[in-house]
Protein backbone atom coordinates (compact mmCIF):
# COMPACT_ATOMS: atom_id res chain seq x y z
CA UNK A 1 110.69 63.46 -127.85
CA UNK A 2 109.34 67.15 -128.58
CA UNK A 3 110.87 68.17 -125.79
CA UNK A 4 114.50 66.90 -127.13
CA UNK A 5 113.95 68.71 -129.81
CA UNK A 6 112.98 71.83 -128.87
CA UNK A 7 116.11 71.85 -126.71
CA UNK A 8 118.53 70.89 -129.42
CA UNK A 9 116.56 74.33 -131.40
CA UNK A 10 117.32 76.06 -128.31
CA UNK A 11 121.07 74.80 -127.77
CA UNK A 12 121.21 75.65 -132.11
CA UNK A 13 120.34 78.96 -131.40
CA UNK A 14 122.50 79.98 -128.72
CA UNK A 15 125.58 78.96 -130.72
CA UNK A 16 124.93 80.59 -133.26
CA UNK A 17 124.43 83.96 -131.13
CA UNK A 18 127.86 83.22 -129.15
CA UNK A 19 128.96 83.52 -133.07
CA UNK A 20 127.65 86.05 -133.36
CA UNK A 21 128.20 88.15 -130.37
CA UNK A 22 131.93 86.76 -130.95
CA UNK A 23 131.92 88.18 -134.18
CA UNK A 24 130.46 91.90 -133.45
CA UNK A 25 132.85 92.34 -130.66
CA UNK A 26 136.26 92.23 -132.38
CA UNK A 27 137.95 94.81 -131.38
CA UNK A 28 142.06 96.17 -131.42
CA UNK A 29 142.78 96.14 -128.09
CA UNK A 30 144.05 92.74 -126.59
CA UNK A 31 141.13 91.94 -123.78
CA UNK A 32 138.72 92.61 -126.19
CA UNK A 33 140.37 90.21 -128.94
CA UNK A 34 140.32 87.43 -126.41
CA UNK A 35 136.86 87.42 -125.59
CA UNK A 36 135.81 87.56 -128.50
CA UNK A 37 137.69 84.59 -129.60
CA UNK A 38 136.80 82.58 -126.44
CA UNK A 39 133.06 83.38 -127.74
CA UNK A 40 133.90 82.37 -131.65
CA UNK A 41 135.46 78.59 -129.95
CA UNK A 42 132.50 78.05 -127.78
CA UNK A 43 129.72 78.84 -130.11
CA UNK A 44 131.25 76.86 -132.87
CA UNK A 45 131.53 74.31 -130.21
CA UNK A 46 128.05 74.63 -128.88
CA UNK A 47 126.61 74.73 -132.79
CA UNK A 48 128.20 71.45 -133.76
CA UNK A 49 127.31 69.81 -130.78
CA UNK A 50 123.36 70.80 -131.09
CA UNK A 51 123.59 70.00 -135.03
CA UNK A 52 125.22 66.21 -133.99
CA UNK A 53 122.15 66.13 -131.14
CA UNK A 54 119.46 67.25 -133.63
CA UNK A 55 120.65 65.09 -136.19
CA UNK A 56 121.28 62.00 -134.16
CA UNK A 57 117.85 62.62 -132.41
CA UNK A 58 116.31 62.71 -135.94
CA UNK A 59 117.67 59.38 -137.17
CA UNK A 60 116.94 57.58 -134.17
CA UNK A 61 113.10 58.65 -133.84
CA UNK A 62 112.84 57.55 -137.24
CA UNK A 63 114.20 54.03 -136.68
CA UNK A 64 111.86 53.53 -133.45
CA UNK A 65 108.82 54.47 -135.50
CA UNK A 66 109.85 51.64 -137.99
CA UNK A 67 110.67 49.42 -135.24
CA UNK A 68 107.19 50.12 -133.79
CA UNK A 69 105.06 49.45 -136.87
């Protein structure tokens, strides 16, 4: 299960880099604008989706450690 975890980290921090990198790389001219909103959708896509693994991965170790004991 540490290895689920580490992963979710990992998938957590990439997100939030594709924010950022989204972010920093605004931009007037048109091509530039689009990128950088394609990167803004897919790292707030990517973040919520590692915070709803991380979370959900949390909860249910915790209810097989009761079940074991």
């Amino acid at each position: 299960m540490k290895h689920d975890r580490l992963s979710h980290v990992l998938l957590l921090i990439s997100g939030i880099l594709l924010l950022l990198n989204g972010g920093f790389a605004f931009e007037k001219s048109t091509p530039m604008f689009v990128v950088s909103s394609f990167l803004i959708i897919f790292g707030i896509i990517v973040t919520t989706f590692a915070l709803k693994l991380f979370f959900n991965g949390k909860n249910t170790s915790e209810s097989n450690t009761f079940q074991d004991s």
